[in-house]
Protein backbone atom coordinates (compact mmCIF):
# COMPACT_ATOMS: atom_id res chain seq x y z
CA UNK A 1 25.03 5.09 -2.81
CA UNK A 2 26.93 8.36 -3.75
CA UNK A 3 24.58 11.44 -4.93
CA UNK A 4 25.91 11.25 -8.71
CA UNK A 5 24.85 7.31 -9.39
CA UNK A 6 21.36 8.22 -7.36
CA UNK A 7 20.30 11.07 -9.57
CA UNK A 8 21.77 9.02 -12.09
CA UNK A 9 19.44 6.27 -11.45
CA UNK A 10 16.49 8.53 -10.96
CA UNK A 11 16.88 10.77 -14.11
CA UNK A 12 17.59 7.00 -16.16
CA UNK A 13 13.81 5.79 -14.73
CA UNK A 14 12.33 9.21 -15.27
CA UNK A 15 13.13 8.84 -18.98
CA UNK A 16 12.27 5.65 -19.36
CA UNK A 17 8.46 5.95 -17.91
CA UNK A 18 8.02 9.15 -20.13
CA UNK A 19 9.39 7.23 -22.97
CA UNK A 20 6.79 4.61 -22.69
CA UNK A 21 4.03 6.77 -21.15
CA UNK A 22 4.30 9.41 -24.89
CA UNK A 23 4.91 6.00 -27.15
CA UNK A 24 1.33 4.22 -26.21
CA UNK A 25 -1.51 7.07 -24.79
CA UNK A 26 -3.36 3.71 -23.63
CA UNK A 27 -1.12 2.40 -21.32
CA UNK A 28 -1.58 1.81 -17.97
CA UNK A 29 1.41 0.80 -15.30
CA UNK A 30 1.69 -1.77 -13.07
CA UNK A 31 4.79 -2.89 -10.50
CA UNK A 32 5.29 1.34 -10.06
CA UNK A 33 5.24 0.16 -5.82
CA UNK A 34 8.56 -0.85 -6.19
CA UNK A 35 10.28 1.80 -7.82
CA UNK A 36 8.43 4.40 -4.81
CA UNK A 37 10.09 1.84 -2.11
CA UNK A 38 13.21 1.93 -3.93
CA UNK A 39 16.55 3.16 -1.49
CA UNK A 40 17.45 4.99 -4.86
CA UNK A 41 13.94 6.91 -5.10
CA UNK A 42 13.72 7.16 -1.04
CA UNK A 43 17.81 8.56 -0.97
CA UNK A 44 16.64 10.96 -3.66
CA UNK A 45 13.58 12.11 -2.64
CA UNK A 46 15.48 13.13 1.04
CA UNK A 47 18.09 15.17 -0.94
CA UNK A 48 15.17 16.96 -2.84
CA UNK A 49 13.84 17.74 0.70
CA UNK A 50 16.65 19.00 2.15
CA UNK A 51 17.09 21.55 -0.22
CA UNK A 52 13.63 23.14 1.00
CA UNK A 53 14.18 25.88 3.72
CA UNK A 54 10.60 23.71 4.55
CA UNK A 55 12.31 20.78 5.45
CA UNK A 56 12.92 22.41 9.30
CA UNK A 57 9.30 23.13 9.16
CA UNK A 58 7.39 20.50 11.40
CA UNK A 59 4.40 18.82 10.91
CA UNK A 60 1.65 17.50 13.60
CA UNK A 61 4.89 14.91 14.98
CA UNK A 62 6.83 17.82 15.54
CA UNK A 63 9.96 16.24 13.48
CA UNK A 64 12.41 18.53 11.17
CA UNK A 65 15.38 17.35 9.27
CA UNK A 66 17.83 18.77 11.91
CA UNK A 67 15.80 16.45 13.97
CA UNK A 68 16.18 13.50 11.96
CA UNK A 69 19.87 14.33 10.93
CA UNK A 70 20.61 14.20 14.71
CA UNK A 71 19.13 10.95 15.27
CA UNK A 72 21.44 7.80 16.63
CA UNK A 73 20.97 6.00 12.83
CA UNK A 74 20.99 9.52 11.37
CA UNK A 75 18.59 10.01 8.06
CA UNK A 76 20.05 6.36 6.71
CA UNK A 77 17.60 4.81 9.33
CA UNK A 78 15.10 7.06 9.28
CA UNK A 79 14.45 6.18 5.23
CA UNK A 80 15.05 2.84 6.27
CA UNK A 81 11.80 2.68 8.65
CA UNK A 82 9.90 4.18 5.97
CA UNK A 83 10.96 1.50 3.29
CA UNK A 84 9.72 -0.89 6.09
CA UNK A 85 6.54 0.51 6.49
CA UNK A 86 5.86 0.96 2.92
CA UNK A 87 7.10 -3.20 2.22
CA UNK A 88 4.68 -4.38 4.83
CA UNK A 89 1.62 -2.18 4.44
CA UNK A 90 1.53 -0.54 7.83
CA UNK A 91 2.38 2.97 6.28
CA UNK A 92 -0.37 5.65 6.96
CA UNK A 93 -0.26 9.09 6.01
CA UNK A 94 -0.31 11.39 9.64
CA UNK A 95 -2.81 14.31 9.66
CA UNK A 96 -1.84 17.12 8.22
CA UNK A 97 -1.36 20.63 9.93
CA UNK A 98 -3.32 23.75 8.46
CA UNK A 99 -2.33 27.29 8.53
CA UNK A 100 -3.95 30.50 7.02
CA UNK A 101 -1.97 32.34 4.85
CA UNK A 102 -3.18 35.79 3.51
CA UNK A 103 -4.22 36.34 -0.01
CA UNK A 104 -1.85 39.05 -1.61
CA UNK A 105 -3.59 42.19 -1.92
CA UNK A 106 -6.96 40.62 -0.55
CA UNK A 107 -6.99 42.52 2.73
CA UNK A 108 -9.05 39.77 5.03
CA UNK A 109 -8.98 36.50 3.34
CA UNK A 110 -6.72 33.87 3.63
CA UNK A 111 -5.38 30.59 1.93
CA UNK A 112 -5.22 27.56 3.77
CA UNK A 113 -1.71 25.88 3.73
CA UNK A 114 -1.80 22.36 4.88
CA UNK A 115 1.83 20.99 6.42
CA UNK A 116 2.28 17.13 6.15
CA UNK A 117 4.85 15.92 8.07
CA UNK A 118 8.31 15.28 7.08
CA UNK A 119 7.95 11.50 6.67
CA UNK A 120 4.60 12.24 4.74
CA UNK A 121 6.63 14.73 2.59
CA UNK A 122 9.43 11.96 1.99
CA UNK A 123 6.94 9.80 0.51
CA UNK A 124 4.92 12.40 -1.46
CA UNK A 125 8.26 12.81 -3.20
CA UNK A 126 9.01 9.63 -3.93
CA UNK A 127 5.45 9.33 -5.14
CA UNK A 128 5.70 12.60 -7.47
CA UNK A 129 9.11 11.38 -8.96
CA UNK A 130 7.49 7.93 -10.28
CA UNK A 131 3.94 9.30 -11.33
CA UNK A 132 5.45 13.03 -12.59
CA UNK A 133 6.53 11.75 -16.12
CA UNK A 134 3.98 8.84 -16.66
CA UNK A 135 1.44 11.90 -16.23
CA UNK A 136 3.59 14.59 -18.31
CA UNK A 137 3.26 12.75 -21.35
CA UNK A 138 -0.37 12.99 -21.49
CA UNK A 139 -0.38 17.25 -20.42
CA UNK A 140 -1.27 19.50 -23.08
CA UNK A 141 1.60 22.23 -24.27
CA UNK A 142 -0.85 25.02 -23.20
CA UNK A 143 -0.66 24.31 -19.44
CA UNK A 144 1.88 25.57 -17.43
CA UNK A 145 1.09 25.50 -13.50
CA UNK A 146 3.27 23.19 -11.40
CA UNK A 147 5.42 21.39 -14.71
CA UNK A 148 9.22 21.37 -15.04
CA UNK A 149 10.62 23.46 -17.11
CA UNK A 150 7.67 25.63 -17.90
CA UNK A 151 6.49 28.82 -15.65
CA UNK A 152 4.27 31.93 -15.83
CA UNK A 153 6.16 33.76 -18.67
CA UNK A 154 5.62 30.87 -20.83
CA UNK A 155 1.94 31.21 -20.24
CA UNK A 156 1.68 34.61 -20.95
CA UNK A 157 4.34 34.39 -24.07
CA UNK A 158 1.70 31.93 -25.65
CA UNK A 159 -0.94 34.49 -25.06
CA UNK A 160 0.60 37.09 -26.73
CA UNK A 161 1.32 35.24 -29.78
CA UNK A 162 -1.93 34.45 -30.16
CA UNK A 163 -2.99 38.24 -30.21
CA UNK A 164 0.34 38.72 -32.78
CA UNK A 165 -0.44 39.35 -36.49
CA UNK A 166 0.80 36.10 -38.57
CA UNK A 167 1.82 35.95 -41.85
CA UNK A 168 -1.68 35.33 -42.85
CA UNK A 169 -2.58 38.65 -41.43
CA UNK A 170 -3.79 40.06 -38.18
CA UNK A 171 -4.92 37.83 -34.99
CA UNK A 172 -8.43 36.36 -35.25
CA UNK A 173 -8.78 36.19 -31.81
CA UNK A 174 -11.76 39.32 -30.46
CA UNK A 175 -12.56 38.09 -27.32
CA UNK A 176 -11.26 36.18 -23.99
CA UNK A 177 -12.92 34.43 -21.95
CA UNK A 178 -11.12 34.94 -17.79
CA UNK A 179 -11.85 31.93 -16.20
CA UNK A 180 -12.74 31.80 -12.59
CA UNK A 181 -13.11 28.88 -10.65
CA UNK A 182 -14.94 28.67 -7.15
CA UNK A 183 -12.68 26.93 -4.42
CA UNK A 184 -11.08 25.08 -7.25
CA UNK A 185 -8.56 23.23 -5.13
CA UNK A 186 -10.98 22.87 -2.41
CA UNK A 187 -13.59 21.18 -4.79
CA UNK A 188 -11.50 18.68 -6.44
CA UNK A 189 -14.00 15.13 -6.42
CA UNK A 190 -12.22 12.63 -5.19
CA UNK A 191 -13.71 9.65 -6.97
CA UNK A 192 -13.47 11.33 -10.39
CA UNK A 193 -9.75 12.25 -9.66
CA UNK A 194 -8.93 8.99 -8.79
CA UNK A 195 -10.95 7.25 -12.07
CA UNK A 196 -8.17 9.95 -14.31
CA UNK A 197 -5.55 8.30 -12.11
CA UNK A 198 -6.56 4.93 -13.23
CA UNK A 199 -6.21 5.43 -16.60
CA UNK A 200 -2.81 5.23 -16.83
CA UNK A 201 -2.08 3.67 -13.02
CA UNK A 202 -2.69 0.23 -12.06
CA UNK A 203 -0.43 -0.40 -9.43
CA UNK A 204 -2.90 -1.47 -6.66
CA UNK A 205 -0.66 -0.31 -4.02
CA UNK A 206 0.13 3.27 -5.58
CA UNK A 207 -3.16 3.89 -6.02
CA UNK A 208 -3.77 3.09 -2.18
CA UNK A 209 -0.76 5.73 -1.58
CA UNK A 210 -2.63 8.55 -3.36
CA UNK A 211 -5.89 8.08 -1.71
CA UNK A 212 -4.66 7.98 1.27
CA UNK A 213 -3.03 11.24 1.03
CA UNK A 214 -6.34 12.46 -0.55
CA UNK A 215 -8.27 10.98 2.65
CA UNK A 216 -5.36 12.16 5.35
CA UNK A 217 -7.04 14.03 8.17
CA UNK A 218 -6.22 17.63 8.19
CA UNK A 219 -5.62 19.41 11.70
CA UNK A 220 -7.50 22.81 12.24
CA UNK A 221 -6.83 24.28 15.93
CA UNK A 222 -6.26 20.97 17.79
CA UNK A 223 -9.57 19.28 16.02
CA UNK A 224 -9.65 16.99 13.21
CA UNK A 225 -11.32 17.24 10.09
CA UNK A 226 -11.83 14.12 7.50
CA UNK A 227 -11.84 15.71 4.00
CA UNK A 228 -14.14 14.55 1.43
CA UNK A 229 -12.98 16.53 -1.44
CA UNK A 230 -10.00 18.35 -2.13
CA UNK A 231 -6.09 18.07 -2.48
CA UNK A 232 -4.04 19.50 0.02
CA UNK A 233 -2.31 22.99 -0.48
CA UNK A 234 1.11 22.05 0.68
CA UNK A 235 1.41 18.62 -0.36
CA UNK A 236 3.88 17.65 -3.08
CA UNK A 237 1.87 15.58 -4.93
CA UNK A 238 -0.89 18.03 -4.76
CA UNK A 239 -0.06 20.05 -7.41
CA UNK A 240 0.48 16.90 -9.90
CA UNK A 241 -3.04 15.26 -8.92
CA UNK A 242 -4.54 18.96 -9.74
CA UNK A 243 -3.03 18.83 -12.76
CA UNK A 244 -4.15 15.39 -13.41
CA UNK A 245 -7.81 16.29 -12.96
CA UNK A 246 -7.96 19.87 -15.01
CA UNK A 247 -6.15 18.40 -17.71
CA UNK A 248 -10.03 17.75 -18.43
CA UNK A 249 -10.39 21.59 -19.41
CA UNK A 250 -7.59 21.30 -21.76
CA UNK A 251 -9.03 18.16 -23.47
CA UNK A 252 -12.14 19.92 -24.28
CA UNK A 253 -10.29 22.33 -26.32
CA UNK A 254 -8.54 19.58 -27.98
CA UNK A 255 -9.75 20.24 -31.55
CA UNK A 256 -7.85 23.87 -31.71
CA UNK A 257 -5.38 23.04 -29.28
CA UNK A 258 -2.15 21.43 -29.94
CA UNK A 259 -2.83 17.86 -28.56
CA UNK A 260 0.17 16.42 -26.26
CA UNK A 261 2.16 14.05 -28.72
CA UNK A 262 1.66 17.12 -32.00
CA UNK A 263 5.58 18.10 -32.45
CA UNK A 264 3.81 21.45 -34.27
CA UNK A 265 0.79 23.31 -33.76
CA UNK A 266 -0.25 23.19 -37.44
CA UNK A 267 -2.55 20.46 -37.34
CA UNK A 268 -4.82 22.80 -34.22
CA UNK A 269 -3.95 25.70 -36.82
CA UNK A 270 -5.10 24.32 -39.19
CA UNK A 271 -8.54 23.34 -37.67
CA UNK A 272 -8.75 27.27 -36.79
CA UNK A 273 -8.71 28.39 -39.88
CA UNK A 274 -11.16 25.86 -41.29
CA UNK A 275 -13.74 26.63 -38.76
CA UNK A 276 -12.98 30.45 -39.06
CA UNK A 277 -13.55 30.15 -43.43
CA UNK A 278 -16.57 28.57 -42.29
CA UNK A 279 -17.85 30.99 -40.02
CA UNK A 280 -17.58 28.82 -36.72
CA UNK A 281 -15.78 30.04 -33.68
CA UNK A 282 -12.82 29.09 -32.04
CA UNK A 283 -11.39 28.57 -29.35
CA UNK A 284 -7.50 28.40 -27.40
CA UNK A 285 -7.04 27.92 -23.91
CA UNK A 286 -3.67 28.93 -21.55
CA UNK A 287 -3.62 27.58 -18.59
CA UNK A 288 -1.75 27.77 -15.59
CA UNK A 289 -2.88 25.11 -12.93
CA UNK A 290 -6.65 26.69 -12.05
CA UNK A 291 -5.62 30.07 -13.73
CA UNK A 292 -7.28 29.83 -17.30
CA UNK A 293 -8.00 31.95 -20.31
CA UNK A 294 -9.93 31.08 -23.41
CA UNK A 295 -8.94 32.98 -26.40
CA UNK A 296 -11.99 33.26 -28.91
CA UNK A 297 -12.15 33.34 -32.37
CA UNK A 298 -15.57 34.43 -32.75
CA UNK A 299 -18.45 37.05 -31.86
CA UNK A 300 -19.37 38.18 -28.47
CA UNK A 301 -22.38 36.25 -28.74
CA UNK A 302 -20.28 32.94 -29.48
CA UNK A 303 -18.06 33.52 -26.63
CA UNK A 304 -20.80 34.17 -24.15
CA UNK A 305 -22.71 31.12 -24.91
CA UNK A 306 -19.00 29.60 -24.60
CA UNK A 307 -18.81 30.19 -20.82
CA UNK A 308 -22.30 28.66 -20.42
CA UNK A 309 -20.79 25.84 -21.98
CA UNK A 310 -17.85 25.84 -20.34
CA UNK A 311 -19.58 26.29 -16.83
CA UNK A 312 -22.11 23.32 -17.61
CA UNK A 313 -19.07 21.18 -18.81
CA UNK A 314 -17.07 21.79 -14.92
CA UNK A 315 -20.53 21.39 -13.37
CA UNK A 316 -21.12 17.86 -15.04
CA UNK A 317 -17.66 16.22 -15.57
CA UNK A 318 -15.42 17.71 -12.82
CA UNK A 319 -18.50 18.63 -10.31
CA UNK A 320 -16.93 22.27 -10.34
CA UNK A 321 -18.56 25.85 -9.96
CA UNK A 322 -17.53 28.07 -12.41
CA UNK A 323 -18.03 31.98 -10.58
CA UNK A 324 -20.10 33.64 -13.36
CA UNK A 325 -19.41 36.89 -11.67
CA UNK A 326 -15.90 36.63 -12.08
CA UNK A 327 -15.59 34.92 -15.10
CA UNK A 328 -15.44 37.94 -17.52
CA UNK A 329 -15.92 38.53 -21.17
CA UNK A 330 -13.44 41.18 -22.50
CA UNK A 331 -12.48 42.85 -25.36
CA UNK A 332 -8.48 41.60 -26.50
CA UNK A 333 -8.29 45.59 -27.24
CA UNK A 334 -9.27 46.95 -24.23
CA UNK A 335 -7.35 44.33 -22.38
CA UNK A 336 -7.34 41.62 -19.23
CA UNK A 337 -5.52 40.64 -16.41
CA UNK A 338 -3.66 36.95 -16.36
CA UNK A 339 -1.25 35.87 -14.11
CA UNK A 340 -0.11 39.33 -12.78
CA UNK A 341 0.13 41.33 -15.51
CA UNK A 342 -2.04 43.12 -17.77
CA UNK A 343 -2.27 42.05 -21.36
CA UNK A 344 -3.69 43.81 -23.98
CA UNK A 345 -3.35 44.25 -27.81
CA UNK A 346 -2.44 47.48 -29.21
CA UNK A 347 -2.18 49.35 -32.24
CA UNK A 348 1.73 50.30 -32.96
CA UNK A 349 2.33 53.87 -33.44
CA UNK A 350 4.39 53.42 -36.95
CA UNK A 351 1.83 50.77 -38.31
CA UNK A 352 -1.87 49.70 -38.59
CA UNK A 353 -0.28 46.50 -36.37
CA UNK A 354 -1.80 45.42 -33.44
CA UNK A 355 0.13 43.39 -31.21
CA UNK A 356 -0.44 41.62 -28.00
CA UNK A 357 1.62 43.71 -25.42
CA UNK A 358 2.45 42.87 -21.39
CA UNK A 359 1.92 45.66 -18.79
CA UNK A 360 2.08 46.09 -15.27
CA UNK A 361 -1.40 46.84 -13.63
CA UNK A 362 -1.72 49.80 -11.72
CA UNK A 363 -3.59 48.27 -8.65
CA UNK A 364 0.59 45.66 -8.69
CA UNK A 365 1.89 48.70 -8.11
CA UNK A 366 0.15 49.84 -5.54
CA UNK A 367 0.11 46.70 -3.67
CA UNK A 368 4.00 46.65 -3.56
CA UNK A 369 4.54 50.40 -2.49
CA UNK A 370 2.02 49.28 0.21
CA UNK A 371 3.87 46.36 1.31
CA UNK A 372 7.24 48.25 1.21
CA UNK A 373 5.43 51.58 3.53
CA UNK A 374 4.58 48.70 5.93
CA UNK A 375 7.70 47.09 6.19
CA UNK A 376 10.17 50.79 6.40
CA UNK A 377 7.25 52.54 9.09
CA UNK A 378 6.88 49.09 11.24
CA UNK A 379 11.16 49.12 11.39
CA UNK A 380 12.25 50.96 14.58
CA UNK A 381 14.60 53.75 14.01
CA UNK A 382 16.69 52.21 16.80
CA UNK A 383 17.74 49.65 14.11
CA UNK A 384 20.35 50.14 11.55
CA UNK A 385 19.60 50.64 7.76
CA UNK A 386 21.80 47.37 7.13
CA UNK A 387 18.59 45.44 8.66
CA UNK A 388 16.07 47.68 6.44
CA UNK A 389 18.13 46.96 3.68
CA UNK A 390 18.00 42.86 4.11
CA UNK A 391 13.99 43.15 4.43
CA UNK A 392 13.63 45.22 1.36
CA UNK A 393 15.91 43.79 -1.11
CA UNK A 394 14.23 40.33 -1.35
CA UNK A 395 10.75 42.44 -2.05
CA UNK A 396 12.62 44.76 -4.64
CA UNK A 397 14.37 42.08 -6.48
CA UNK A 398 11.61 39.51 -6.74
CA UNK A 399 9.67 42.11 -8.05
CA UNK A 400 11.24 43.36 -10.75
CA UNK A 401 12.86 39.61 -11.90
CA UNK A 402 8.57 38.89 -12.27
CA UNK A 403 8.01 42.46 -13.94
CA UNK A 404 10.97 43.02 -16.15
CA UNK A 405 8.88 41.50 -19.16
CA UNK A 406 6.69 43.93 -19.28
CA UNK A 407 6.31 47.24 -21.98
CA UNK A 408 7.57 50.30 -19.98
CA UNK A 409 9.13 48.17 -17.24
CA UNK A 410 11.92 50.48 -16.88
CA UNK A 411 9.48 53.74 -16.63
CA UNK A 412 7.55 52.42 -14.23
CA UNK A 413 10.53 50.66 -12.08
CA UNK A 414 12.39 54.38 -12.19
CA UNK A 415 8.74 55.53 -10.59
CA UNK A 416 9.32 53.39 -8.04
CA UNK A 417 12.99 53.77 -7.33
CA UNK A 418 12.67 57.75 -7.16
CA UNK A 419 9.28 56.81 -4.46
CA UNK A 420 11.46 54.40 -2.39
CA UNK A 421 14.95 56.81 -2.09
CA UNK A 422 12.46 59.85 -0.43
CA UNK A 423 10.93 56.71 1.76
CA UNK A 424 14.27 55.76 3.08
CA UNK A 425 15.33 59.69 3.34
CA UNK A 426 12.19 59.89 5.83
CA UNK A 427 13.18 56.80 7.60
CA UNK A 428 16.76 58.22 7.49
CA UNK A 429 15.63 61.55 8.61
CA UNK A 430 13.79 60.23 11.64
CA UNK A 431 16.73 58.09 12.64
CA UNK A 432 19.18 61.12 12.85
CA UNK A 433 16.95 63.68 14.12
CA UNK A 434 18.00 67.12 12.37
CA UNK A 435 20.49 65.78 9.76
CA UNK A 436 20.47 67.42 6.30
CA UNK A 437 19.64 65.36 2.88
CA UNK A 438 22.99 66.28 2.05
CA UNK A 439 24.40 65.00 5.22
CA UNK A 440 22.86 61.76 4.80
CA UNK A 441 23.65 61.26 1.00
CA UNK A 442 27.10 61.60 2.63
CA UNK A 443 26.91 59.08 5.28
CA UNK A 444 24.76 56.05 3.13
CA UNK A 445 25.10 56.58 -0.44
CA UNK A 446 28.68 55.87 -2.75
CA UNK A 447 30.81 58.96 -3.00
CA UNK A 448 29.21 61.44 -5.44
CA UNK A 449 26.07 60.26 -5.79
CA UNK A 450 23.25 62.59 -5.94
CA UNK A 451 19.69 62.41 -5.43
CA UNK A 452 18.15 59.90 -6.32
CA UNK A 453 21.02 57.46 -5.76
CA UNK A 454 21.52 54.37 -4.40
CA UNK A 455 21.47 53.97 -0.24
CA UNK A 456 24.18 52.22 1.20
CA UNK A 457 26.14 51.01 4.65
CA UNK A 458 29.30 49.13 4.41
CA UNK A 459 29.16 46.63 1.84
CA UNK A 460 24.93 46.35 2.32
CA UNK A 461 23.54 48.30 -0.99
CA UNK A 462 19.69 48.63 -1.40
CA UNK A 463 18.97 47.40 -4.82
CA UNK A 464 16.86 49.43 -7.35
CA UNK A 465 14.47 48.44 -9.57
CA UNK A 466 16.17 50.26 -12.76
CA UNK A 467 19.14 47.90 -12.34
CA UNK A 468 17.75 45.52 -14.83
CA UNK A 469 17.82 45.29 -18.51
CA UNK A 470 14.26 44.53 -20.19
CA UNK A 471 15.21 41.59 -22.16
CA UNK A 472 12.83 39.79 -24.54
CA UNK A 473 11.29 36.68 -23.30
CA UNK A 474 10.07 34.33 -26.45
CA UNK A 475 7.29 32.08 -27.07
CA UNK A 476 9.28 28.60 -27.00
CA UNK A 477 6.82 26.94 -28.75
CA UNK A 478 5.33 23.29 -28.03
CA UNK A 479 8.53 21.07 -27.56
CA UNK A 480 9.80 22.56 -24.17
CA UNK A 481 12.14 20.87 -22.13
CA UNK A 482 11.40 18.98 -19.45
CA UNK A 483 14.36 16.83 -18.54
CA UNK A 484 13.18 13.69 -20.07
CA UNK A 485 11.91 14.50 -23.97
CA UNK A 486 14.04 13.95 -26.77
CA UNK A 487 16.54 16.84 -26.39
CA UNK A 488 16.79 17.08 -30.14
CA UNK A 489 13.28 18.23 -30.16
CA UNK A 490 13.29 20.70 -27.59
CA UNK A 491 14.78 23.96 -29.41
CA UNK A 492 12.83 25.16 -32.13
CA UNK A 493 13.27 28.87 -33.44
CA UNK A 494 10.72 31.60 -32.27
CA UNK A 495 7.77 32.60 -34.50
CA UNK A 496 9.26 35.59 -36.68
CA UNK A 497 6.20 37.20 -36.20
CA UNK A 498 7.05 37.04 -32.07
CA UNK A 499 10.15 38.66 -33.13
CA UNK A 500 8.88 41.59 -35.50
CA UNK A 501 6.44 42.35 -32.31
CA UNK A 502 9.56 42.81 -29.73
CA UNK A 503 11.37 44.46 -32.15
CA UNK A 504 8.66 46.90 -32.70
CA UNK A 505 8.28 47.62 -28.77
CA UNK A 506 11.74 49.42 -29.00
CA UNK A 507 9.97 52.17 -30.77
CA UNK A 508 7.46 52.85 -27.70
């Protein structure tokens, strides 16, 4: 089967499931075992892998694609033993392999990453691509985390047009709520995961599949440990089956949130601004996977007794802690952190406007110049700046592609480029003993540059973080593409008031 009539095949099925899964919110699937054991989904599901620098990356068998590549049958046979396995029942999910990864900026603590095997992996992908858009049809258009299509910037472009003024007038929302939940992934129940499974899933095998992965013994130092609760970081399906069981937060919001099959948010708006002309609070959660805000129309009062609500609500339905200590109450005004940056709404110089702005936090900056000292002192001088060069660039251009969005992005990023040229100049200056600046401006920047400029060798350029335009990112509203809705519903023009705000930024 060639690659185009595969994906072909895949995308046709995809469409199809979503299709039926939006049409009827009460349906539930049977004969899905099938379509996972399918050479088309299998063949597919392979080709996804092998995209995935991860692929090489054994599990607890100690097989990699190269490994299965150089086989006698070659990866034909390999899917083909699978398929076998899966047809006669004898398929069961190896333990998976653990590693601690370290928390960004948390100097001490760790994530655990768990590493399934490659033949695991093949059928977690199979899995995701039948259950993915059966599932995506019931998500609400305020989560983000782990969807096609969608990713943080969308999250944080709904928040700030909920802190925009509207044609109505200014934003109603005072207060957020920052949602914090303890060991979320870690906590996940797995009998009340697999009851929101059932309501759409009755495939008996399928459902089999996914516990199984749920129950798969996870390897910690040569010991095994049989979970009880909890999806595995690392998995592919993880993230869906996460998504699957918070989807509960959303639905508790449903009455001012835009519910899953609205093609506008003026029904939820609507129920906002009854409930604010009758003096009852609101509220509008964003969420990206178990990174949540509640926006609150309301007093503080309302919004505290909101996250006792909210924290009795995890408790009982979803057998979650909610951290009380870390779950803050702030002021829109004086601003919160979500997803990396730092939003906050402020009053525009030429107006009485306040509008809901994106900056970088102080402490992101600090954490990359720290990462970036680490990486230039721990290089030997011995090495050439063609090797520094190849370290830093992935840090510097990652970090500015996530940070571009924000107000002042170019102030900040010249900050950093003028910090990082004197870092490399040390570096520089170590490496050639008693050379001049001038001298090695000469020798690794373009002709005629002066400080300040870009460092260079041969056709290796370090890149800076000013080389970037800021460019406006909008709010894309509720219809956004995922590769299987109507594509006739998927562009719809940004709020004007979204527009007036970006506009106005060019004045700052």
């Amino acid at each position: 089967m060639s690659d185009t009539v595969n994906t072909g095949f895949i995308l046709d099925m995809q469409r199809k499931l979503y299709r039926w899964s939006a049409a009827d919110p009460d349906k539930r699937f049977a004969d899905l075992f099938n379509i996972v054991c399918d050479r088309g989904t299998l063949l597919h599901a392979w080709q996804r892998l092998a995209r995935n620098k991860g692929s090489n990356t054994p599990g607890t068998d100690g097989v990699t694609r190269k490994a299965v590549e150089g086989r006698p049958d070659g990866v034909a046979g390999f899917l083909e033993d699978i398929r076998q396995d899966l047809r006669q029942g004898t398929y069961r999910p190896e333990p998976v392999r653990q590693r601690l990864i370290p928390k960004p900026g948390k100097p001490g603590k760790f994530r655990p990453l768990g590493i399934p095997t490659l033949r695991d992996r093949l059928v977690q992908m199979a899995l995701k691509l039948v259950l993915e858009p059966i599932f995506e049809a019931d998500f609400y258009p305020t989560s983000y985390g782990f969807r096609p299509g969608r990713s943080t910037h969308d999250a944080l472009a709904r928040v700030r047009h909920k802190l925009n003024p509207t044609s109505a007038g200014p934003s109603r929302t005072r207060y957020v709520i920052e949602g914090d939940i303890k060991g979320c992934f870690d906590a996940i129940d797995h009998h009340v995961l697999m009851e929101r499974v059932r309501r759409r899933v009755r495939d008996r095998k399928v459902l089999g599949l996914v516990l199984a992965f749920l129950k798969a013994d996870i390897m910690i130092e040569g010991s095994l440990r049989h979970p009880v609760t909890g999806t595995p970081q690392g998995g592919i399906v993880s993230p869906l089956l996460a998504n699957v069981y918070l989807t509960a937060i959303d639905e508790r919001y449903r009455r001012w949130v835009p519910n899953p099959r609205d093609k506008t948010r003026e029904r939820a708006q609507q129920r906002l601004q009854s409930d604010y002309y009758r003096g009852r609070p609101g509220f509008y959660v964003v969420r990206y996977a178990d990174d949540l805000v509640v926006l609150v129309q309301g007093t503080q009062q309302e919004a505290e007794e909101e996250r006792l609500a909210l924290a009795q609500f995890l408790k009982e339905e979803l057998r979650m802690e909610l951290s009380m200590e870390k779950t803050k109450i702030t002021d829109v005004r004086e601003g919160f952190d979500f997803l990396g940056y730092r939003v906050a709404q402020v009053r525009m110089p030429s107006s009485d406007r306040r509008l809901g702005l994106l900056f970088i936090p102080k402490g992101k900056s600090q954490f990359l110049r720290d990462k970036i000292k680490v990486k230039v002192r721990e290089k030997p001088t011995g090495q050439t700046l063609a090797e520094l060069i190849d370290d830093l660039n992935p840090v510097i251009i990652g970090w500015r592609n996530y940070y571009r969005y924000a107000t002042r992005a170019w102030r900040e990023f010249s900050k950093h480029d003028w910090w990082l040229y004197r870092r490399i100049k040390y570096w520089l200056g170590k490496k050639h003993g008693k050379a001049s600046g001038r001298t090695l401006r000469r020798i690794y920047t373009e002709s005629g540059a002066g400080k300040g400029g870009s460092w260079r060798v041969g056709r290796k350029k370090l890149a800076r973080f000013a080389d970037t335009k800021r460019p406006r990112y909008p709010d894309r509203g509720l219809r956004i593409p995922n590769g299987w809705n109507d594509p006739d519903e998927h562009f719809r023009k940004g709020d004007a008031t979204f527009w007036e705000s970006t506009n106005a930024l060019a004045t700052l």
